[in-house]
PDB file of N, CA and C in Angstrom:
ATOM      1  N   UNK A   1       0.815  -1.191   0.000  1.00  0.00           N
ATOM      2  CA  UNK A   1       0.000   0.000   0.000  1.00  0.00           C
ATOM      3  C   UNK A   1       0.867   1.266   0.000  1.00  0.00           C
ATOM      4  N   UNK A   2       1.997   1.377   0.741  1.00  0.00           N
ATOM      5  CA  UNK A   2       2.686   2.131   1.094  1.00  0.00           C
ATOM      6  C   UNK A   2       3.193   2.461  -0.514  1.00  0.00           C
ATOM      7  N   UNK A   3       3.994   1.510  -1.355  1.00  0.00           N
ATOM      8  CA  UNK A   3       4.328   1.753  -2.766  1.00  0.00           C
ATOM      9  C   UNK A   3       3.392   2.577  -3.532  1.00  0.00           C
ATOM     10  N   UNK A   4       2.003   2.106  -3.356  1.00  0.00           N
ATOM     11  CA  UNK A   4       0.943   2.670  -3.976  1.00  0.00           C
ATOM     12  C   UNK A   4       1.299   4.218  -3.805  1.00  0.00           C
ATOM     13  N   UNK A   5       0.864   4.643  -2.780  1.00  0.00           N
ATOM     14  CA  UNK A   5       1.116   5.794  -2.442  1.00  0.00           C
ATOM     15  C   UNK A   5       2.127   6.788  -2.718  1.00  0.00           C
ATOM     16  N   UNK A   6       3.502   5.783  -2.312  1.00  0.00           N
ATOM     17  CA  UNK A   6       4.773   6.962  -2.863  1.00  0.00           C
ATOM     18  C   UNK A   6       4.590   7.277  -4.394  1.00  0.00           C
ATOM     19  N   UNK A   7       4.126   6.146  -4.940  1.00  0.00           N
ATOM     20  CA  UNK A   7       3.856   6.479  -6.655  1.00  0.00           C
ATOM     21  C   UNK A   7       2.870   6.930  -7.203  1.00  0.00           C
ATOM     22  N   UNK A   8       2.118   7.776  -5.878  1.00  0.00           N
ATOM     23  CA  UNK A   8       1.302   8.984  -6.362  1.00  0.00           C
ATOM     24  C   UNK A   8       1.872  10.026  -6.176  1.00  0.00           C
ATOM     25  N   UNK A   9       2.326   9.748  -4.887  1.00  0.00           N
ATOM     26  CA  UNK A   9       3.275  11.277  -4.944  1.00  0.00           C
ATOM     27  C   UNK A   9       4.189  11.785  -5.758  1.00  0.00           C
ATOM     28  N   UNK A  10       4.978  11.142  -6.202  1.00  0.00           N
ATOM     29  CA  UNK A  10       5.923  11.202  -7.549  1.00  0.00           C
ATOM     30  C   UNK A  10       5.315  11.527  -8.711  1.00  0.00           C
ATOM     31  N   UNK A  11       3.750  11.323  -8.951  1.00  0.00           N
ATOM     32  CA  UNK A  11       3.267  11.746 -10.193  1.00  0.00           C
ATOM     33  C   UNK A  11       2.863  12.941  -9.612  1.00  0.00           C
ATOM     34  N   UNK A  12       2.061  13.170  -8.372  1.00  0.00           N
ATOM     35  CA  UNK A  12       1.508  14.622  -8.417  1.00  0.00           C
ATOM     36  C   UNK A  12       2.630  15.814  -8.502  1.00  0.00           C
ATOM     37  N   UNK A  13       3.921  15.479  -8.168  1.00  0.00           N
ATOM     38  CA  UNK A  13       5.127  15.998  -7.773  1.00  0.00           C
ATOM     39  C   UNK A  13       5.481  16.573  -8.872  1.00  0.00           C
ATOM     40  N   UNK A  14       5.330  15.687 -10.082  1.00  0.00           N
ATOM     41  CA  UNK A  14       5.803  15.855 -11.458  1.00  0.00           C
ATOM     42  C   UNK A  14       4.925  16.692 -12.836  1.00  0.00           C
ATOM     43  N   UNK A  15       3.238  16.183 -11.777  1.00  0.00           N
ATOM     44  CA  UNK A  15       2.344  17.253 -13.017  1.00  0.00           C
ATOM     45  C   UNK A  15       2.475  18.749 -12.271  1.00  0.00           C
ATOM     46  N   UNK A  16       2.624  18.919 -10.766  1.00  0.00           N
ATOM     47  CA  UNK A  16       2.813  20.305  -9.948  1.00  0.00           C
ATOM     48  C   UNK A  16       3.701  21.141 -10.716  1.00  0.00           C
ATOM     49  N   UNK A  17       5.318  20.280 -10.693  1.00  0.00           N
ATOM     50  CA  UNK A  17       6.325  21.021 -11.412  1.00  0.00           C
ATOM     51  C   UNK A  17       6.048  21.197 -12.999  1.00  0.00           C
ATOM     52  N   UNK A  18       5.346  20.794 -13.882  1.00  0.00           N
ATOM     53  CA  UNK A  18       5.473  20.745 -15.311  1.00  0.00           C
ATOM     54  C   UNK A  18       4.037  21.687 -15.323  1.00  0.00           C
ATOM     55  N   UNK A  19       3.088  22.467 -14.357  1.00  0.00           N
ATOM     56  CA  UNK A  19       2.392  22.785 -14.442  1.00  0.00           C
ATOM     57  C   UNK A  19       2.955  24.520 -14.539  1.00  0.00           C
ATOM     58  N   UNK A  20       4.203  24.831 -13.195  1.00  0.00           N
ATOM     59  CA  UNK A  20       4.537  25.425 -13.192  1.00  0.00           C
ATOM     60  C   UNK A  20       5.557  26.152 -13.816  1.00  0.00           C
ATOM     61  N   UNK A  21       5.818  25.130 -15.093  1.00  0.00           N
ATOM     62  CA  UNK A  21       6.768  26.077 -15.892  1.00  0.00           C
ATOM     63  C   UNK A  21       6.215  26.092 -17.344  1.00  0.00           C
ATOM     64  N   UNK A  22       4.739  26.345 -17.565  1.00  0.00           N
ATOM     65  CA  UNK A  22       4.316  26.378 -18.260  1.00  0.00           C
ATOM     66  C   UNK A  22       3.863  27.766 -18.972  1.00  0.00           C
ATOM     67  N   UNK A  23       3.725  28.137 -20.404  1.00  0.00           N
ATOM     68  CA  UNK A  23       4.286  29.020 -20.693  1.00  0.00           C
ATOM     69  C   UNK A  23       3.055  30.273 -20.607  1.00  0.00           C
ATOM     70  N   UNK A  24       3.490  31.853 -19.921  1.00  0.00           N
ATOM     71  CA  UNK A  24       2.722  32.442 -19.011  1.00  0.00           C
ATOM     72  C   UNK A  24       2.277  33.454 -20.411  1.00  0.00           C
ATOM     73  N   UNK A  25       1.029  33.869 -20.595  1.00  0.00           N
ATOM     74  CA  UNK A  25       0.609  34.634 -21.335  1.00  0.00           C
ATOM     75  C   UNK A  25       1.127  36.633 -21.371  1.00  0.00           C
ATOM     76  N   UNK A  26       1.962  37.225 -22.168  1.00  0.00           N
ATOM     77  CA  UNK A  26       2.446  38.181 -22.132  1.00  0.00           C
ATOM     78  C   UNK A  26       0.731  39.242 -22.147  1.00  0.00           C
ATOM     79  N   UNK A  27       0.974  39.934 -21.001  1.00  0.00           N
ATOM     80  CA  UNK A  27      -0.215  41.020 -20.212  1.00  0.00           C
ATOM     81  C   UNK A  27       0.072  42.144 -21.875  1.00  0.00           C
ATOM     82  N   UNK A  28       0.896  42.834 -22.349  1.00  0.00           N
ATOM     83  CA  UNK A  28       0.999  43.491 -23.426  1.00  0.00           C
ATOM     84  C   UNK A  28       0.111  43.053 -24.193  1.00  0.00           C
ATOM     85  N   UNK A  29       0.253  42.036 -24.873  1.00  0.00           N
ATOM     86  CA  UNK A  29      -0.719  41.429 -26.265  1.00  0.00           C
ATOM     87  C   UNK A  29      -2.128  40.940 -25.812  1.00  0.00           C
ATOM     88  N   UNK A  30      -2.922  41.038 -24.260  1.00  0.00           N
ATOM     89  CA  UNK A  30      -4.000  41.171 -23.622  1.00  0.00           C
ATOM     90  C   UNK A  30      -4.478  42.178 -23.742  1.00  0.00           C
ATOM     91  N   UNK A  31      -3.635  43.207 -23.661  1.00  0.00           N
ATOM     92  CA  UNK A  31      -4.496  44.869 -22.863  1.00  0.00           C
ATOM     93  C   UNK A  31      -5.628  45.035 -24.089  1.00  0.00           C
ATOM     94  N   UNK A  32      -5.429  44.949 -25.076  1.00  0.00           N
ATOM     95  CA  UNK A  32      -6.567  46.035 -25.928  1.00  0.00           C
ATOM     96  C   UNK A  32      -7.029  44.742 -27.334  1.00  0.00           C
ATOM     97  N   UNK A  33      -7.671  43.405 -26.662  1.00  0.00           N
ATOM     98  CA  UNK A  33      -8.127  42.572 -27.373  1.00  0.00           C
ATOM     99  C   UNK A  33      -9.573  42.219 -27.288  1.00  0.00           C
ATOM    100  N   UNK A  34      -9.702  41.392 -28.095  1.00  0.00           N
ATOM    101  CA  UNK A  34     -11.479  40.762 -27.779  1.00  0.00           C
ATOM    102  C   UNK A  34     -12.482  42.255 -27.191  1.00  0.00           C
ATOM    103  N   UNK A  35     -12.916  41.659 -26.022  1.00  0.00           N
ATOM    104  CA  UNK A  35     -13.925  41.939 -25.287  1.00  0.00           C
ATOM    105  C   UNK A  35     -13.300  43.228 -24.281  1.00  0.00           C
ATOM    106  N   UNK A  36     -12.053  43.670 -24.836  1.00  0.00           N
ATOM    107  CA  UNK A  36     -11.539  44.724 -23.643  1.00  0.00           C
ATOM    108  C   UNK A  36     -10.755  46.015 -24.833  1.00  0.00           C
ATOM    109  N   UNK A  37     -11.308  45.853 -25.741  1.00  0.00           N
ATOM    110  CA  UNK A  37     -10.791  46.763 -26.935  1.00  0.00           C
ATOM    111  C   UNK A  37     -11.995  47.458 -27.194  1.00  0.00           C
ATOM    112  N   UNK A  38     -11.836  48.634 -27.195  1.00  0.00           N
ATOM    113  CA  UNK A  38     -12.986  49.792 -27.282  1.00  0.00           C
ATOM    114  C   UNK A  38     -13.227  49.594 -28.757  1.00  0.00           C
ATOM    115  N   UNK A  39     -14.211  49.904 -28.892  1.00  0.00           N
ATOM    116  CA  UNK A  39     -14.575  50.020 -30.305  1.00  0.00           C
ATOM    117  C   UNK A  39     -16.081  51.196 -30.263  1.00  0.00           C
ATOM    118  N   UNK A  40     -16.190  51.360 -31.664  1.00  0.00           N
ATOM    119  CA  UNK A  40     -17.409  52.247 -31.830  1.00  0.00           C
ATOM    120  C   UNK A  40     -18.943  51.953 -31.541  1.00  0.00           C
ATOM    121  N   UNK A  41     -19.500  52.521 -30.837  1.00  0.00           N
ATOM    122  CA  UNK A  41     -21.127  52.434 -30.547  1.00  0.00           C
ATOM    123  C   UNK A  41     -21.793  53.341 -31.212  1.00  0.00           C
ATOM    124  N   UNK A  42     -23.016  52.394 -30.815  1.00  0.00           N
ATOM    125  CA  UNK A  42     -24.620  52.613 -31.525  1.00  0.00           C
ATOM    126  C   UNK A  42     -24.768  54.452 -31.119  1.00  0.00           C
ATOM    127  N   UNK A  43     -25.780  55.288 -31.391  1.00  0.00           N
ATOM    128  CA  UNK A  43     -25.740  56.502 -30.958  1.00  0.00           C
ATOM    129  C   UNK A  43     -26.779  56.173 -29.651  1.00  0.00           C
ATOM    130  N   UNK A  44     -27.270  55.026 -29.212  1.00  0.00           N
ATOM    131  CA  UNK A  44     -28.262  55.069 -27.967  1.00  0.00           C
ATOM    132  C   UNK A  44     -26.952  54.545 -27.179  1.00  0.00           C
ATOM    133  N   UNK A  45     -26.459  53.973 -27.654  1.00  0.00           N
ATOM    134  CA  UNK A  45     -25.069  53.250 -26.305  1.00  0.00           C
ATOM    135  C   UNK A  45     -24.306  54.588 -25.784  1.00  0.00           C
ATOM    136  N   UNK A  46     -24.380  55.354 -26.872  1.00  0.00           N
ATOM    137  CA  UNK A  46     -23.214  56.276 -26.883  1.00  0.00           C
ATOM    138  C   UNK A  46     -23.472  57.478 -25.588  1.00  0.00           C
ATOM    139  N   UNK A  47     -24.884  57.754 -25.779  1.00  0.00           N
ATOM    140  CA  UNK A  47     -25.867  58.722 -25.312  1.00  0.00           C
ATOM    141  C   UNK A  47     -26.166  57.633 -23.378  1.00  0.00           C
ATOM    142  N   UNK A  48     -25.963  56.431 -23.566  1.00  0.00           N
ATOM    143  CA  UNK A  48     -25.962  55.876 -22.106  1.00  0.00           C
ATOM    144  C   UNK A  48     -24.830  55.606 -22.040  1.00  0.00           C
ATOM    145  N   UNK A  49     -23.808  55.709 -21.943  1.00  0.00           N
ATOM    146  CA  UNK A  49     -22.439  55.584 -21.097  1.00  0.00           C
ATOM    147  C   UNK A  49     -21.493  56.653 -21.744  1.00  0.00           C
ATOM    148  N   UNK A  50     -21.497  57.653 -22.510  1.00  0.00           N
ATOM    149  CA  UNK A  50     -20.780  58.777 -22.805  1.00  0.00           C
ATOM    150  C   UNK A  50     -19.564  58.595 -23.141  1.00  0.00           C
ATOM    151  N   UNK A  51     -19.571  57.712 -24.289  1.00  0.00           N
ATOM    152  CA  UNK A  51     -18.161  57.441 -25.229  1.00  0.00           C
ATOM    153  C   UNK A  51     -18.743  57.260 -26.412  1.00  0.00           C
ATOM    154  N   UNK A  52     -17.990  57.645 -27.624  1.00  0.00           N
ATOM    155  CA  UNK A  52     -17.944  57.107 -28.756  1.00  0.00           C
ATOM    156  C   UNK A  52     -17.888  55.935 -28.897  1.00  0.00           C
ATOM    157  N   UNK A  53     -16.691  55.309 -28.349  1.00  0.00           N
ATOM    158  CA  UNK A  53     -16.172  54.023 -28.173  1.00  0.00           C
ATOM    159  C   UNK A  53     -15.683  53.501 -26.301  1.00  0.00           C
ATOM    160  N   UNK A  54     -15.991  52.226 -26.487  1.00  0.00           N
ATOM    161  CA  UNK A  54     -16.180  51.501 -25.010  1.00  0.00           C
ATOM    162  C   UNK A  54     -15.704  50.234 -25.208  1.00  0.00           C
ATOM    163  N   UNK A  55     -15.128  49.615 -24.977  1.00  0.00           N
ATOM    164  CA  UNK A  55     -15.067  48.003 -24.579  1.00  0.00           C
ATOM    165  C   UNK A  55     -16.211  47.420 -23.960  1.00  0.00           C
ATOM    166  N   UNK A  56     -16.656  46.295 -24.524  1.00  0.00           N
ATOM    167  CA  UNK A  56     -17.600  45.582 -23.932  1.00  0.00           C
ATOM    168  C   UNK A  56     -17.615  45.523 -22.616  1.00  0.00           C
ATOM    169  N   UNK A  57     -16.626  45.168 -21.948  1.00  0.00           N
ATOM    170  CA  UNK A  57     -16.410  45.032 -20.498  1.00  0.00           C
ATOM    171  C   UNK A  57     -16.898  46.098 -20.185  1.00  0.00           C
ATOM    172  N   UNK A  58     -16.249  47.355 -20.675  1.00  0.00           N
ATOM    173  CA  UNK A  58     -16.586  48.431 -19.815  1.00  0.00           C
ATOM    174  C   UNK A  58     -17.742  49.173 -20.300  1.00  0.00           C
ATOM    175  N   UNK A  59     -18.520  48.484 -21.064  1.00  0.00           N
ATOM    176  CA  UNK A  59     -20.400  49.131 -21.053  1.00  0.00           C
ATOM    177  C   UNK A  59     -21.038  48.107 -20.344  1.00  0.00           C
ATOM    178  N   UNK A  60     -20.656  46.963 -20.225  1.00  0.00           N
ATOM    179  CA  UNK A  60     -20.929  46.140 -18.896  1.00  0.00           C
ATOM    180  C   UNK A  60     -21.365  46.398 -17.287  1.00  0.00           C
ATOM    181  N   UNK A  61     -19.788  47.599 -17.469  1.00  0.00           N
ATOM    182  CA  UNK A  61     -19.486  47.985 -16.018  1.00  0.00           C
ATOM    183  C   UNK A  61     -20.472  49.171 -15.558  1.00  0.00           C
ATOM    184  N   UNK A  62     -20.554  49.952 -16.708  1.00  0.00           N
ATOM    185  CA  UNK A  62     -21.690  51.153 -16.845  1.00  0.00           C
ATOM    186  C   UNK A  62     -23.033  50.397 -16.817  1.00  0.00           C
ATOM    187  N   UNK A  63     -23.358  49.491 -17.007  1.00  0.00           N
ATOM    188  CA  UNK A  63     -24.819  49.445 -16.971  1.00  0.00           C
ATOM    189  C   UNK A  63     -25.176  48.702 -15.639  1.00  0.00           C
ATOM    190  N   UNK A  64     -24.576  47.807 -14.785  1.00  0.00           N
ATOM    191  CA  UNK A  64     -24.125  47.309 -13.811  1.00  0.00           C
ATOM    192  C   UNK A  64     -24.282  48.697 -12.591  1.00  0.00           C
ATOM    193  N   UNK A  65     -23.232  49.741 -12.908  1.00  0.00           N
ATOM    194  CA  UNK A  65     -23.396  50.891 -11.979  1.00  0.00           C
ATOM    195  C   UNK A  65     -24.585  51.320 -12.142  1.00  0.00           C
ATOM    196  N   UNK A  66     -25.263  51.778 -13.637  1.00  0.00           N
ATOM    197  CA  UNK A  66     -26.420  52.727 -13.237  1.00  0.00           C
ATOM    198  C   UNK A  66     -27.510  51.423 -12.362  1.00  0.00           C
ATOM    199  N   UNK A  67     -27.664  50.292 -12.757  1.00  0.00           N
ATOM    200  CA  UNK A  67     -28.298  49.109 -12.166  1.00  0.00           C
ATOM    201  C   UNK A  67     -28.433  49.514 -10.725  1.00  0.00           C
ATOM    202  N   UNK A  68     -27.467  49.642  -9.938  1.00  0.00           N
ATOM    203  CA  UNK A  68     -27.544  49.757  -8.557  1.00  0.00           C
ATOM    204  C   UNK A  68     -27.343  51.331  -8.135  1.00  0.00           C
ATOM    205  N   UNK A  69     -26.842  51.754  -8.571  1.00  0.00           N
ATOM    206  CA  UNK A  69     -27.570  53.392  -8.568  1.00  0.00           C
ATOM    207  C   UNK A  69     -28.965  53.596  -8.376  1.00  0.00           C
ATOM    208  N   UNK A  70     -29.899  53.119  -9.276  1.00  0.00           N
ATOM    209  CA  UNK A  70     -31.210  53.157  -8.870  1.00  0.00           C
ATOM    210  C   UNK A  70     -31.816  51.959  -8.577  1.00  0.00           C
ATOM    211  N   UNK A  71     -30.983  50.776  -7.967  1.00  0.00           N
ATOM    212  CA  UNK A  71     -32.152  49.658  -7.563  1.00  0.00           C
ATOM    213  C   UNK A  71     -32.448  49.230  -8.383  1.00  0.00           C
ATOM    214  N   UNK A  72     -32.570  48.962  -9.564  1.00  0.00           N
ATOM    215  CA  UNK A  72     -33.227  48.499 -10.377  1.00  0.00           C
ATOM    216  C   UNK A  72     -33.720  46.532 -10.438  1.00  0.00           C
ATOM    217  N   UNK A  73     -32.528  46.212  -9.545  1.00  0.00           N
ATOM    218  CA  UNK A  73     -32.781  44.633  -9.363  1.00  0.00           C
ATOM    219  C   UNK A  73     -33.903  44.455  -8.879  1.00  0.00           C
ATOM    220  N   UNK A  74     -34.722  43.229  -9.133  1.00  0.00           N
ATOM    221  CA  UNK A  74     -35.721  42.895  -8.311  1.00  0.00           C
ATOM    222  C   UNK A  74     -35.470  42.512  -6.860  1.00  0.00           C
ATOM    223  N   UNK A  75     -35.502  42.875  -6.268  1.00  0.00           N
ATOM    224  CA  UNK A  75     -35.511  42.806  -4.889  1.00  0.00           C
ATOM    225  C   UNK A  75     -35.550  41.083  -4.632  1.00  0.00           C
ATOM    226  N   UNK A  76     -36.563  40.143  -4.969  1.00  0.00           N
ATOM    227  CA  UNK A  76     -37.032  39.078  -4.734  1.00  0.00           C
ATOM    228  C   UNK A  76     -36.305  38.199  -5.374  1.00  0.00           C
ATOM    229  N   UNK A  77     -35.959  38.568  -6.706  1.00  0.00           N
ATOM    230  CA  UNK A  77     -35.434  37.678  -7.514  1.00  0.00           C
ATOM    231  C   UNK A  77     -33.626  38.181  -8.386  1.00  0.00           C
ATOM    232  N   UNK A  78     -32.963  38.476  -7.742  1.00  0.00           N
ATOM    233  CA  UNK A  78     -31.887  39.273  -8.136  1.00  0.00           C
ATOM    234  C   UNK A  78     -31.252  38.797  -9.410  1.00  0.00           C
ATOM    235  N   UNK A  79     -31.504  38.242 -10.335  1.00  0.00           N
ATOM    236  CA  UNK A  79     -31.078  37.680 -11.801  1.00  0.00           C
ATOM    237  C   UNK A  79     -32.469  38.515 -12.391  1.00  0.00           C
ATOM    238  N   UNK A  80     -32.973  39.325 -11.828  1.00  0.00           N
ATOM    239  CA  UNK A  80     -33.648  39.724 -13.072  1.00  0.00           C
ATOM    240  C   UNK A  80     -33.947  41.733 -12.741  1.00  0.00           C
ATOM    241  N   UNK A  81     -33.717  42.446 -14.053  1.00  0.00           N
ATOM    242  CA  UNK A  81     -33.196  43.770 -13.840  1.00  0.00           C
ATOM    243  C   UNK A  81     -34.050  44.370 -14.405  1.00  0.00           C
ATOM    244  N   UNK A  82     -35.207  45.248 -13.607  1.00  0.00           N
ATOM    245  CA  UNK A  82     -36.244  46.060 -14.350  1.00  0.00           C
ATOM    246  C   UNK A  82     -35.784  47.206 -14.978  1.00  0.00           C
ATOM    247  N   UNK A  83     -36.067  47.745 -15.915  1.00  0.00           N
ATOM    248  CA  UNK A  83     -35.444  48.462 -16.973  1.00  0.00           C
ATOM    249  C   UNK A  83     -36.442  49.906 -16.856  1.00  0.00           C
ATOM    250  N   UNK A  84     -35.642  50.515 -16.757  1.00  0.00           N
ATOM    251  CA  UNK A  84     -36.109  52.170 -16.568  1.00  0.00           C
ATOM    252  C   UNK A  84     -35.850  52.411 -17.996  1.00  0.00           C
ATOM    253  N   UNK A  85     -36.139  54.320 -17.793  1.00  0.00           N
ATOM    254  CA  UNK A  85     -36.185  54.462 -19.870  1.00  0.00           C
ATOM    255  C   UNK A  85     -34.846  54.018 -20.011  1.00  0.00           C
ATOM    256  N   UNK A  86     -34.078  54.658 -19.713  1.00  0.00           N
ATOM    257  CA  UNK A  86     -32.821  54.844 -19.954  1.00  0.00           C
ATOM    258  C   UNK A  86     -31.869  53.337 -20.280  1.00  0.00           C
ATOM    259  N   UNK A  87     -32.267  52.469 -19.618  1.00  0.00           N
ATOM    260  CA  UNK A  87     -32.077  50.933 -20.111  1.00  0.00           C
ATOM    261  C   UNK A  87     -32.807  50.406 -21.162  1.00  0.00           C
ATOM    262  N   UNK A  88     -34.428  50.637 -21.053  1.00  0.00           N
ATOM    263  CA  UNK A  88     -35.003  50.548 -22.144  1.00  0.00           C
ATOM    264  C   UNK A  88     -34.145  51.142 -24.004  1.00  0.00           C
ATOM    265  N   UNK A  89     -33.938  51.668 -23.637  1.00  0.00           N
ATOM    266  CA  UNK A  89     -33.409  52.566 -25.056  1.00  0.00           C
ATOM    267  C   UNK A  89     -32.183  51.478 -25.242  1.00  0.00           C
ATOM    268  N   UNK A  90     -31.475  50.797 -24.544  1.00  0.00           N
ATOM    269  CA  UNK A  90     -30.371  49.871 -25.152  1.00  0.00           C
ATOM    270  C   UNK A  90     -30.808  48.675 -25.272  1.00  0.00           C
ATOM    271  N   UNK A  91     -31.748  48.236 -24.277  1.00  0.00           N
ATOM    272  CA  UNK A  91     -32.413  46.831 -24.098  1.00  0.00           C
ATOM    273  C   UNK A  91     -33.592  46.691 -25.290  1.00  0.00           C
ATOM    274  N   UNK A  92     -34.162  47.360 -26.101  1.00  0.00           N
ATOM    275  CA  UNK A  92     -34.879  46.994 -27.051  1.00  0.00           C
ATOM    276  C   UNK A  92     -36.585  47.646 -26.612  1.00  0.00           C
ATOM    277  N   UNK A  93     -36.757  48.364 -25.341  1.00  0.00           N
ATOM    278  CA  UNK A  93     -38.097  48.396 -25.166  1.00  0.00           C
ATOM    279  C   UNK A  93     -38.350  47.280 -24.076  1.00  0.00           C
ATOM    280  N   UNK A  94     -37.447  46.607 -23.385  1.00  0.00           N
ATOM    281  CA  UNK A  94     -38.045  45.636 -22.828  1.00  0.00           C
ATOM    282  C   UNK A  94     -38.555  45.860 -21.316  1.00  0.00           C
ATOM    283  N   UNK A  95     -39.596  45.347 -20.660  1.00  0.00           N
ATOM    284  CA  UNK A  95     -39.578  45.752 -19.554  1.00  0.00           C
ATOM    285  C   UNK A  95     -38.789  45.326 -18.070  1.00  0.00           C
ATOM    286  N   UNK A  96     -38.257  44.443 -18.569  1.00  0.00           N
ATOM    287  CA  UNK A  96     -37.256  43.360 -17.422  1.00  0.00           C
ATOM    288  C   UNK A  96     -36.363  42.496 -18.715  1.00  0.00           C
ATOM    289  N   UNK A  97     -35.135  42.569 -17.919  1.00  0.00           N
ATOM    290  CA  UNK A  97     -34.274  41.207 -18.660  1.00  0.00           C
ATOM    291  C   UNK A  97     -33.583  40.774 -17.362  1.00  0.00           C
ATOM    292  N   UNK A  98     -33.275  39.545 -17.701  1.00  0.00           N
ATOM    293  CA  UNK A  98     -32.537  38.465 -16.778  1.00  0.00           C
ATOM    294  C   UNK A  98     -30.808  39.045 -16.774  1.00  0.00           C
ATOM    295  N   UNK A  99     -29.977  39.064 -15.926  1.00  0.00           N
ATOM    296  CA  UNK A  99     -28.885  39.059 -15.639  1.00  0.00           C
ATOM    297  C   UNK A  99     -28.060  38.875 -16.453  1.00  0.00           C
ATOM    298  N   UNK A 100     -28.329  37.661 -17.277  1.00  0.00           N
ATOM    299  CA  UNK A 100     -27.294  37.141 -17.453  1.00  0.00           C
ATOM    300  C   UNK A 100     -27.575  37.052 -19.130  1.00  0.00           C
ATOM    301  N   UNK A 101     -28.610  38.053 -19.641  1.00  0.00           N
ATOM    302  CA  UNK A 101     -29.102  37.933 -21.288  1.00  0.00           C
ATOM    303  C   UNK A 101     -28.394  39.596 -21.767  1.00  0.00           C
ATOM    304  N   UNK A 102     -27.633  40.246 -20.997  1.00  0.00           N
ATOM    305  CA  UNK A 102     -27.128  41.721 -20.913  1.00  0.00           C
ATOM    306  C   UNK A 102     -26.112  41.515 -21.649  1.00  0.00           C
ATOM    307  N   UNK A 103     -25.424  40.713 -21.581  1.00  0.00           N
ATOM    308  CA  UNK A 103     -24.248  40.826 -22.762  1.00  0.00           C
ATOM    309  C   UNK A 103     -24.907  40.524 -24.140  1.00  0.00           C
ATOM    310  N   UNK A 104     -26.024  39.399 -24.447  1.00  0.00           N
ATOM    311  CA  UNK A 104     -26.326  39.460 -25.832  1.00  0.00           C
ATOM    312  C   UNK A 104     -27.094  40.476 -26.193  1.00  0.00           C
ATOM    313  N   UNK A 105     -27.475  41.327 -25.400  1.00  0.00           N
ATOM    314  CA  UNK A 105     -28.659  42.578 -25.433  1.00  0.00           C
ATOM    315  C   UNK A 105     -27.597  43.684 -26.220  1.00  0.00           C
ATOM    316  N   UNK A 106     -27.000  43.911 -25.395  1.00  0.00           N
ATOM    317  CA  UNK A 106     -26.169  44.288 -26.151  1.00  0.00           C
ATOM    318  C   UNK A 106     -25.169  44.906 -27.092  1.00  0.00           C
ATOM    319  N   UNK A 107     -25.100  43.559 -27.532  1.00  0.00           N
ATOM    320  CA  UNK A 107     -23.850  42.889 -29.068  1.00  0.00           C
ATOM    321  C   UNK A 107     -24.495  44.027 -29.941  1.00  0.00           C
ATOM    322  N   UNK A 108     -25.707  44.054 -30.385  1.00  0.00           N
ATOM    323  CA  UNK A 108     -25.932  44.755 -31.613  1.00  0.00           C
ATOM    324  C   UNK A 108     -25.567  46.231 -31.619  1.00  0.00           C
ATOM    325  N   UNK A 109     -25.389  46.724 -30.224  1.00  0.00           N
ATOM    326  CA  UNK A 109     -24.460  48.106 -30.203  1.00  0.00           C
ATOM    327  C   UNK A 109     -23.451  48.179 -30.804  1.00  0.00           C
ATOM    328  N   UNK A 110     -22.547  47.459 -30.246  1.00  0.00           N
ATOM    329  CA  UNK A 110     -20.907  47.527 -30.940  1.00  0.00           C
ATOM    330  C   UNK A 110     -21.011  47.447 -32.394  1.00  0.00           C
ATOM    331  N   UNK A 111     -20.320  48.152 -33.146  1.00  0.00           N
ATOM    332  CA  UNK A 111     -20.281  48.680 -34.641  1.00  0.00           C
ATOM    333  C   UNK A 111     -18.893  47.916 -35.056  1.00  0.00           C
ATOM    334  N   UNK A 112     -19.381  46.680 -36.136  1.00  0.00           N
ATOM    335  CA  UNK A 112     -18.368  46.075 -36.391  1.00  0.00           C
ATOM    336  C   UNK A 112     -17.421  46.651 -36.864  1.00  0.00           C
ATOM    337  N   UNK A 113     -15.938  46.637 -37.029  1.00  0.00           N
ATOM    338  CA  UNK A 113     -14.800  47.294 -38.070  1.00  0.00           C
ATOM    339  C   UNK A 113     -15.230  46.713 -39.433  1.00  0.00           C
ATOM    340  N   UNK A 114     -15.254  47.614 -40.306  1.00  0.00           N
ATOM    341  CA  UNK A 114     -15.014  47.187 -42.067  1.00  0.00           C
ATOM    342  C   UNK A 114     -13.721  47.144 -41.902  1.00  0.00           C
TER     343      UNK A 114
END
């Protein structure tokens, strides 16, 4: 039993170390990609978070703040976010959306690059 054992330790020993010299993603070629690279908005996005251009993340972060700025969560059910005008105008007219449907709500803001 005892064998058993040392010859786990020797493997966990060996995926620990080969885990740790594995190769670390350069933070430079991160900063201004995907979902964290500003790009151009809709004129209703533009008019609710006051940029031309925003990174997804960070119209995320703006709609999130005005969210709890005025309460807007349901109290009872906190995955779901009643929509004042001012959300309305990005959300489509809707009167509530769920938490977690805000990022595809949205997508159709961001103005693809030609």
């Amino acid at each position: 039993m005892s064998r058993v054992l040392g010859g786990c330790r020797v493997l966990m020993a060996a995926a620990a170390s080969s885990a740790k010299t594995g190769a670390k993603a350069d933070p430079s070629k991160l900063k201004n990609s995907g979902i964290l690279k500003p790009v151009p908005v809709s004129p209703a996005m533009e008019k609710f978070v006051g940029a031309s251009e925003i990174s997804r993340t960070g119209a995320v972060k703006k709609i999130w703040e005005h969210i709890k700025l005025y309460q807007l969560q349901n109290p009872t059910n906190k995955r779901e976010i009643r929509c004042d005008e001012k959300l309305k105008s990005i959300f489509g007219d809707r009167e509530k959306v769920g938490m977690m449907e805000i990022a595809k709500l949205i997508s159709p803001h961001f103005i693809k690059p030609t």
